[in-house]
Protein backbone atom coordinates (compact mmCIF):
# COMPACT_ATOMS: atom_id res chain seq x y z
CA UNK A 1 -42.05 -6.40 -21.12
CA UNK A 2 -39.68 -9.32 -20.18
CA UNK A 3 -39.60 -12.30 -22.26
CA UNK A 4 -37.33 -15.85 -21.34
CA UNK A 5 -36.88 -18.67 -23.86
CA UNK A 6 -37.26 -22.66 -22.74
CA UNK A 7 -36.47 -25.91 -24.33
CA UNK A 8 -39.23 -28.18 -23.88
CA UNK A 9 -39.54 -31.26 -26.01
CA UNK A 10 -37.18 -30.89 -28.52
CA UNK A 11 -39.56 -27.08 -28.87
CA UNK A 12 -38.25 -23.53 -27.58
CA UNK A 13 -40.66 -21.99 -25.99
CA UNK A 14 -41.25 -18.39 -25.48
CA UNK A 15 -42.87 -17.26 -21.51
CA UNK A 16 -44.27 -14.22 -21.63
CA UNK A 17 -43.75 -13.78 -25.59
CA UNK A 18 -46.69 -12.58 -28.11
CA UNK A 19 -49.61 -15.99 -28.22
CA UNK A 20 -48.46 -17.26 -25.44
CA UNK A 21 -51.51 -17.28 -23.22
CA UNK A 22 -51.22 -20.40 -22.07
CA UNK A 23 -48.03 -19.54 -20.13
CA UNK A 24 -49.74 -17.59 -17.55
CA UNK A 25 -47.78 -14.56 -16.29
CA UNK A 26 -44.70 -15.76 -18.08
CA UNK A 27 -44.30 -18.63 -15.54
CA UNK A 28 -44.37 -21.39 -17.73
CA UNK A 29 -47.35 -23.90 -18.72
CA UNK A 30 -48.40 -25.86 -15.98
CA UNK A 31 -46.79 -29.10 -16.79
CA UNK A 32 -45.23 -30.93 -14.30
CA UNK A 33 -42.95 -34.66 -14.82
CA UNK A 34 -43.15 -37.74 -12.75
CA UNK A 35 -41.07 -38.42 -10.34
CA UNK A 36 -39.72 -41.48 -11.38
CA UNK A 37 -39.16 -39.92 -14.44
CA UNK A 38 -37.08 -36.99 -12.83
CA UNK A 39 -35.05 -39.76 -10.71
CA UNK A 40 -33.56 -41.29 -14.31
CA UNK A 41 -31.65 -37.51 -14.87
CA UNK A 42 -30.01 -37.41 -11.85
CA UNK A 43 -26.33 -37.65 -11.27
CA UNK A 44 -25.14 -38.61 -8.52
CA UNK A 45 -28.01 -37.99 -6.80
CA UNK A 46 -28.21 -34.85 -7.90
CA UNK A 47 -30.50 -32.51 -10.56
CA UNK A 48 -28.44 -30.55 -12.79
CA UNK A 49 -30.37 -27.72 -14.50
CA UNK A 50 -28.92 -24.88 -17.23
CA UNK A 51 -30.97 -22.14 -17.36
CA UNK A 52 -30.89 -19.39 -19.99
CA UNK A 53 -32.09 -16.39 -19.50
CA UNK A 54 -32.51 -12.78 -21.33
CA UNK A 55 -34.11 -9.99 -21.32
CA UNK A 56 -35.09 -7.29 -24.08
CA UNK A 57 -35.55 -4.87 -21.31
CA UNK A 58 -32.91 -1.78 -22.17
CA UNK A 59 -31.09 -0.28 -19.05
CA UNK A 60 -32.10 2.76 -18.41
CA UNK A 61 -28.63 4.81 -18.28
CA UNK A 62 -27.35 6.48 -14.89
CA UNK A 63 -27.14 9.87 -14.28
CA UNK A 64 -23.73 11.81 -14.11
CA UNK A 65 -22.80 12.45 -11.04
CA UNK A 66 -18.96 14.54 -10.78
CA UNK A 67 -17.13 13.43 -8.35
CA UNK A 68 -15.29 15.38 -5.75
CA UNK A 69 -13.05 17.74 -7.73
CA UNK A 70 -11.00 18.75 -4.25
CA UNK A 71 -7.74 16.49 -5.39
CA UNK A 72 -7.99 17.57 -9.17
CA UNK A 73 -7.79 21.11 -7.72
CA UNK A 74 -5.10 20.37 -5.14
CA UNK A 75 -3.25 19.15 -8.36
CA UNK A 76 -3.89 22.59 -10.16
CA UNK A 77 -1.62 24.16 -7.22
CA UNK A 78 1.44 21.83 -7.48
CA UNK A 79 4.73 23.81 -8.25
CA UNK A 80 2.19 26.98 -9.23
CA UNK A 81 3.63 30.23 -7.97
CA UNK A 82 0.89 32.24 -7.88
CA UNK A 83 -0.84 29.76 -5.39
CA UNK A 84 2.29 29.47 -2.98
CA UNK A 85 3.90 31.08 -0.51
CA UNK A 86 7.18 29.59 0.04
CA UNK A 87 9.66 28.68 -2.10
CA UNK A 88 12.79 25.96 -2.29
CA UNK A 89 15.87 25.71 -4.20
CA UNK A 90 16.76 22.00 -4.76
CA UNK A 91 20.23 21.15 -5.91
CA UNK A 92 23.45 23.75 -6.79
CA UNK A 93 26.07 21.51 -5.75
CA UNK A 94 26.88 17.59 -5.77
CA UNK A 95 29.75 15.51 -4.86
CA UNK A 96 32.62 16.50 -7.34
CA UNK A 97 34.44 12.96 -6.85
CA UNK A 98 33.74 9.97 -4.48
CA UNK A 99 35.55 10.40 -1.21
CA UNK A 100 36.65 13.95 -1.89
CA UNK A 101 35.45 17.09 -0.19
CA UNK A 102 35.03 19.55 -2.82
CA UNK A 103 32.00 20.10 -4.30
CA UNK A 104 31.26 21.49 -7.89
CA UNK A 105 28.41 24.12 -8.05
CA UNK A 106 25.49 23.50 -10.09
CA UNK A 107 22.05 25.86 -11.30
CA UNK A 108 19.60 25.10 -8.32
CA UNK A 109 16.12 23.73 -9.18
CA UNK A 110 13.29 26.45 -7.97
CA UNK A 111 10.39 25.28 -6.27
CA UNK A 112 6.98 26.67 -4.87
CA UNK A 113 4.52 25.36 -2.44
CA UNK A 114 1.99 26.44 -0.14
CA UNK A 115 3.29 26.14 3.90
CA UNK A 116 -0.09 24.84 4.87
CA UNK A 117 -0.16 21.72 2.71
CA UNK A 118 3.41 20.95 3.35
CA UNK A 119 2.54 21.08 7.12
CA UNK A 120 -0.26 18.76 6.97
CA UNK A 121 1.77 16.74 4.30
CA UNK A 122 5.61 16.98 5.22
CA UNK A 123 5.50 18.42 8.71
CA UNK A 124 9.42 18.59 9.08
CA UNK A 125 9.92 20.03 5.83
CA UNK A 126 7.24 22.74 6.52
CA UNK A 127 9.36 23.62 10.00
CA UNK A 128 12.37 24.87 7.91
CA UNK A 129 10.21 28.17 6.39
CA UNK A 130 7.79 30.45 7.00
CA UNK A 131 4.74 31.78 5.27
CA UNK A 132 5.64 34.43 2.77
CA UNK A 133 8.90 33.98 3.37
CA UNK A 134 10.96 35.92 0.72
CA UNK A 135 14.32 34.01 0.34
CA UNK A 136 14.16 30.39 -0.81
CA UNK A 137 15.17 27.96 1.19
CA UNK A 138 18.32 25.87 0.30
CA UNK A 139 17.77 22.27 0.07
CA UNK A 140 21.24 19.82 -0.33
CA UNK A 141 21.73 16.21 -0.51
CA UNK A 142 18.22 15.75 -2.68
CA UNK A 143 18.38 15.31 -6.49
CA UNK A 144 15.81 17.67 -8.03
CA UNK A 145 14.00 15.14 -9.60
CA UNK A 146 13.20 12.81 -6.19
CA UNK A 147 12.31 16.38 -4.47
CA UNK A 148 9.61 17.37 -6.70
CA UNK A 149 7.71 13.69 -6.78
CA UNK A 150 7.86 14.24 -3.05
CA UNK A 151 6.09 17.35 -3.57
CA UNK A 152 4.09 16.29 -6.40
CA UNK A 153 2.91 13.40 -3.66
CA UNK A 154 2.16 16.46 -0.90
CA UNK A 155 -0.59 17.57 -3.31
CA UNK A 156 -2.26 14.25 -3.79
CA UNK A 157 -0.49 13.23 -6.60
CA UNK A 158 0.74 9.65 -7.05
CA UNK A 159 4.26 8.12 -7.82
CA UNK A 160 4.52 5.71 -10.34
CA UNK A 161 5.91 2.30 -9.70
CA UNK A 162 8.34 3.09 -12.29
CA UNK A 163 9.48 5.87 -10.14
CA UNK A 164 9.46 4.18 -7.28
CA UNK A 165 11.88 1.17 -8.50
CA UNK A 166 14.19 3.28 -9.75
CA UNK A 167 14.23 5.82 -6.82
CA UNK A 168 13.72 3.49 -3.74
CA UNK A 169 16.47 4.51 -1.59
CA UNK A 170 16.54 8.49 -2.73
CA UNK A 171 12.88 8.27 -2.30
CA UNK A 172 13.26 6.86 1.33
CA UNK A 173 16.12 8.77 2.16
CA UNK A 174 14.41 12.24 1.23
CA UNK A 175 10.92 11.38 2.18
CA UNK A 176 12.11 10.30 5.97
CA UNK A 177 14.02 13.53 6.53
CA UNK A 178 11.04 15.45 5.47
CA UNK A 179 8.31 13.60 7.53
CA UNK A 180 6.29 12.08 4.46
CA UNK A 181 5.64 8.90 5.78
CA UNK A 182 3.46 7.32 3.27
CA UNK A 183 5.12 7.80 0.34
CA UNK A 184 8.73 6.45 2.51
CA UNK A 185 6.60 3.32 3.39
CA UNK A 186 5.42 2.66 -0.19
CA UNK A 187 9.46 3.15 -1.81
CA UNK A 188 9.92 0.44 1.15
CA UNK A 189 7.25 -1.98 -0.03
CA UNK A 190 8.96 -1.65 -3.63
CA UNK A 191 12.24 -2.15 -1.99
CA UNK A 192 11.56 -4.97 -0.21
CA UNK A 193 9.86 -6.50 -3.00
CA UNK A 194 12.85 -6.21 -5.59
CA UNK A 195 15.89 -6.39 -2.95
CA UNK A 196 17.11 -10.40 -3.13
CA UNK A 197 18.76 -11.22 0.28
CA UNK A 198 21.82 -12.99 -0.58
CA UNK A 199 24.16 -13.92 2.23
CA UNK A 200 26.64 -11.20 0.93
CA UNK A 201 24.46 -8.11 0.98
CA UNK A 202 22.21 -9.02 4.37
CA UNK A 203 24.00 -7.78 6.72
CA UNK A 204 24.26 -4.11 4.41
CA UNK A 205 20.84 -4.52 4.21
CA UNK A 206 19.96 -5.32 7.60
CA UNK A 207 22.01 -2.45 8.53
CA UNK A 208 20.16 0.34 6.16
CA UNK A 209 16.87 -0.99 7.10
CA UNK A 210 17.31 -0.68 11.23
CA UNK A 211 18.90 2.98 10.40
CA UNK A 212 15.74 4.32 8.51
CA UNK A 213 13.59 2.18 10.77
CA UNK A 214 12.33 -0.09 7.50
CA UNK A 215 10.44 -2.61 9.84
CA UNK A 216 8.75 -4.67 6.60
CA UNK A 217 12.16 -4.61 5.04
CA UNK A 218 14.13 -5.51 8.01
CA UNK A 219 11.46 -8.41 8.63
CA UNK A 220 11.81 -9.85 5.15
CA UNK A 221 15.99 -9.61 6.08
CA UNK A 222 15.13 -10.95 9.91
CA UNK A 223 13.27 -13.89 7.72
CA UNK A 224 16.48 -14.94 5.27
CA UNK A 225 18.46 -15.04 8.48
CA UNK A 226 16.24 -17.27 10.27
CA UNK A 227 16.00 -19.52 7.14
CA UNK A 228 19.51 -19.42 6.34
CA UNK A 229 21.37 -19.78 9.44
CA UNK A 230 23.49 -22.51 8.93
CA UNK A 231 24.66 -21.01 5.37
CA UNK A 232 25.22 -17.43 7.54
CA UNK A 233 26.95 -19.10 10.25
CA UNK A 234 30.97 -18.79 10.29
CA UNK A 235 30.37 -16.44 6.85
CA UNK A 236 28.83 -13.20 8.54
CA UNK A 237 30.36 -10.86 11.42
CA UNK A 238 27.40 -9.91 13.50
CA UNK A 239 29.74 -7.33 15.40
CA UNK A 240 28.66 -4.31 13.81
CA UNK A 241 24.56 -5.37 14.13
CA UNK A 242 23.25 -3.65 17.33
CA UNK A 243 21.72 -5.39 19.82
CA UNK A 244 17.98 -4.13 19.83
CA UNK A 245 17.94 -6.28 16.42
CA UNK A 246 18.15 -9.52 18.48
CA UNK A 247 15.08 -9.29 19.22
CA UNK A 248 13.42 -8.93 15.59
CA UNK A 249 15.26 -12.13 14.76
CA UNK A 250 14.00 -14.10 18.11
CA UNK A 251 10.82 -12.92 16.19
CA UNK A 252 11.67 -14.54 13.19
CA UNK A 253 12.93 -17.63 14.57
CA UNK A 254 10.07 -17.93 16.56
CA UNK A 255 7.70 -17.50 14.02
CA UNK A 256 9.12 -20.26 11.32
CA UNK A 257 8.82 -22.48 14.23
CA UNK A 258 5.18 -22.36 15.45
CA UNK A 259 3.60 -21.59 11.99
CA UNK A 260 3.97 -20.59 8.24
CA UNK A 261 1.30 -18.45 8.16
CA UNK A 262 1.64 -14.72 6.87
CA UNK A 263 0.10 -13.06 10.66
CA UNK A 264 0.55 -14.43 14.01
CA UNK A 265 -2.39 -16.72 15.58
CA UNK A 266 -4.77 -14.34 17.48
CA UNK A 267 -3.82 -10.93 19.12
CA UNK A 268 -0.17 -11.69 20.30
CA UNK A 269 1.37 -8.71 18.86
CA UNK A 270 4.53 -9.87 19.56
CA UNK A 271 5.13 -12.47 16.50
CA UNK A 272 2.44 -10.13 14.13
CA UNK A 273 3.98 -9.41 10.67
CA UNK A 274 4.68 -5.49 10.29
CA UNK A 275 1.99 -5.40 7.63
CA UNK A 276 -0.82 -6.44 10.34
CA UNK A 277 0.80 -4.11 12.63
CA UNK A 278 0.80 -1.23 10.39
CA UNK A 279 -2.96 -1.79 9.71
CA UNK A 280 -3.75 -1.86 13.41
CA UNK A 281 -2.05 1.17 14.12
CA UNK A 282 -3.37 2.77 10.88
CA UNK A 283 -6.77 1.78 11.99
CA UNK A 284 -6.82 3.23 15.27
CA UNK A 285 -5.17 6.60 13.80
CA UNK A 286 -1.61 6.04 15.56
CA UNK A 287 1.62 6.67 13.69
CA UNK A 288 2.81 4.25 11.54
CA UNK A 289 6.26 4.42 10.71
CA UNK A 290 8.60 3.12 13.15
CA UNK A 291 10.55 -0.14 14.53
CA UNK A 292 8.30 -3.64 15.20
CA UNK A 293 9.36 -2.58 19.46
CA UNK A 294 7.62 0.95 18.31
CA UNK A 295 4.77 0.04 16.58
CA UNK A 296 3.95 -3.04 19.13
CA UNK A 297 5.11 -0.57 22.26
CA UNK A 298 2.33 2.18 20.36
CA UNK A 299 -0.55 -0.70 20.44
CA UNK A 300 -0.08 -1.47 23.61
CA UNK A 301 -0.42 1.90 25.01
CA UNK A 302 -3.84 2.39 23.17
CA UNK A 303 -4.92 -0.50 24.20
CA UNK A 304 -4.47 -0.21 27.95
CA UNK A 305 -5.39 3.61 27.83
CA UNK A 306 -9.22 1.72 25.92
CA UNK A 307 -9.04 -0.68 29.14
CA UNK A 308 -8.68 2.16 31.34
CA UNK A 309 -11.59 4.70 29.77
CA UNK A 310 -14.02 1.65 29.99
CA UNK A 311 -13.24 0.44 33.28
C-alpha cells in the first residue's frame, strides 16, 4: 500500500495513510484555493511547487541473469598450451649498442595461441604459421612484454591506459605489423593525447605519424601547423615532408577558417575530423585504419556503389 505525506496548513497530512478516509483513494481531500489567492504565490508569473514524495513499497529484487560467459572463456585460453596450436618465441636478441650491428643473444619469451583467433584477430600475424605447426616461430624487433598485451588483446582482453602511455609507440609499431588495428588506433588516441606539438618536434612527429598512417595524430600535428604558421615559418625545413601531406594541411587551414567546430558542417567529407570519419567507416563495416585520402577515398566508394544498387 502506497502512502505520500502533504503540508497543508501548517498540518502534514498523510494520503492514503491509516484514518484517512476522507482522502479518497489517496488523492488528497477535496479542497481547492481561490484564485486570487493562488495569484499572491506566484513569481514571476509563475507557480512554484516542491513536492515530496515516498513510498514504503519494498522493491521486489531482480532475478540473476549470467551474462554471456563467451569472453571470460576466450580469456581462459590466453597463453594456455593445451588450448593452442601454434607457438611464438618473442625476443633472444636486442641491439647490443646504438648504431652498432652486433647483437647480444638473449633467452626468448615462449608463446602459445590458437591460429584461428589470431586470424580473425591479427590476420598478418596469423599468415606467418600454420596450424599445428611444430617449430615456433621467431619473432624480432618486439619486446616480450608489448607482444603478449597484443595477444592478451587477441583474446578479448583489454590494455590498460597505464600500458598504453607507457607503450604508445612499441604498441603501434608491433600492433601495425601484425594487423591489430584496434588496439594500434587506441595507443594512437593515447599518443595523440599526451604528445605536445612544439615547433621543435612537429616535423618528427608529422613524419612518424604519415609513416604508420596515424591520421588523428597527424590531424592534431596538421592543426599546430595551421595555428602556428608564422612561428614555423623560416624555423622548419619542409624538404623532407612528402607531398601527399599538403593536402591534410589545406585541410587544416581550411577548416580554422570556415569554423571552430570539432566535425565539418554537413556531409562534405573532405574537411570531416578523422574521428567522424572513422565512425562512418566503422559504421558501414569498412576498414578503418588508414590516411584521411583513404578513409574519405573508402566512403566515397560505398557511397556511390549505395547510389548505384538503388538506382
Amino acid at each position: 500500500k502506497r502512502t505520500f505525506q502533504a503540508k497543508w496548513d501548517d498540518k502534514m497530512i498523510t494520503f492514503g495513510g491509516e484514518g484517512q478516509e476522507e482522502y479518497i483513494n489517496g488523492w488528497g481531500k477535496l479542497i481547492f484555493a481561490k484564485r486570487e489567492t493562488m495569484l499572491t504565490y506566484l513569481d514571476n508569473g509563475t507557480l512554484k511547487l516542491e513536492v515530496h514524495l515516498r513510498t514504503y513499497k519494498k522493491a521486489e529484487p531482480d532475478s540473476f541473469v549470467p551474462s554471456n560467459s563467451f569472453c571470460d572463456n576466450m580469456l581462459k585460453g590466453f597463453n594456455n598450451e593445451e588450448m593452442s596450436d601454434v607457438t611464438f618465441e618473442v625476443g633472444g636478441e636486442v641491439e647490443s649498442a646504438a648504431n652498432r650491428r652486433k647483437r647480444a643473444k638473449t633467452t626468448p619469451t615462449t608463446f602459445h595461441a590458437g591460429h584461428l583467433i589470431l586470424k580473425l584477430n591479427a590476420p598478418s600475424l596469423a599468415d606467418m604459421c600454420k596450424p599445428g605447426d611444430e617449430a615456433a616461430v621467431p619473432i624480432n624487433g618486439v619486446e616480450p612484454e608489448v607482444f603478449k598485451m597484443l595477444l592478451y588483446f587477441c583474446y578479448g582482453g583489454k590494455v590498460s591506459e597505464d600500458e598504453l602511455e607507457a607503450n604508445a609507440k612499441a604498441i603501434i609499431e608491433a600492433a601495425d605489423r601484425f594487423g591489430i588495428v584496434n588496439l594500434k588506433l587506441q595507443a594512437e588516441a593515447v599518443l595523440t593525447k599526451q604528445t605536445e606539438v612544439t615547433v621543435d618536434n612537429m616535423l618528427d612527429n608529422l613524419l612518424y605519424a604519415n609513416s604508420k598512417n596515424l591520421a588523428l595524430f597527424q590531424e592534431k600535428i596538421m592543426d599546430f601547423v595551421a595555428e602556428n604558421g608564422d612561428k614555423i615559418l623560416g624555423k622548419v625545413s619542409f624538404d623532407d615532408v612528402p607531398g601527399n601531406l599538403m593536402s591534410d594541411l589545406l585541410t587544416a587551414v581550411t577548416r580554422g577558417k570556415k569554423s571552430t567546430c570539432t566535425s565539418a558542417p554537413g556531409d562534405d567529407l573532405t574537411l570531416m575530423r578523422v574521428g567522424e570519419l572513422r565512425k562512418r567507416l566503422h559504421d558501414k563495416g569498412l576498414c578503418i585504419d588508414g590516411s584521411r585520402e583513404t578513409m574519405i577515398a573508402l566512403l566515397k566508394g560505398n557511397l556511390a556503389g549505395d547510389e548505384t544498387v538503388a538506382e
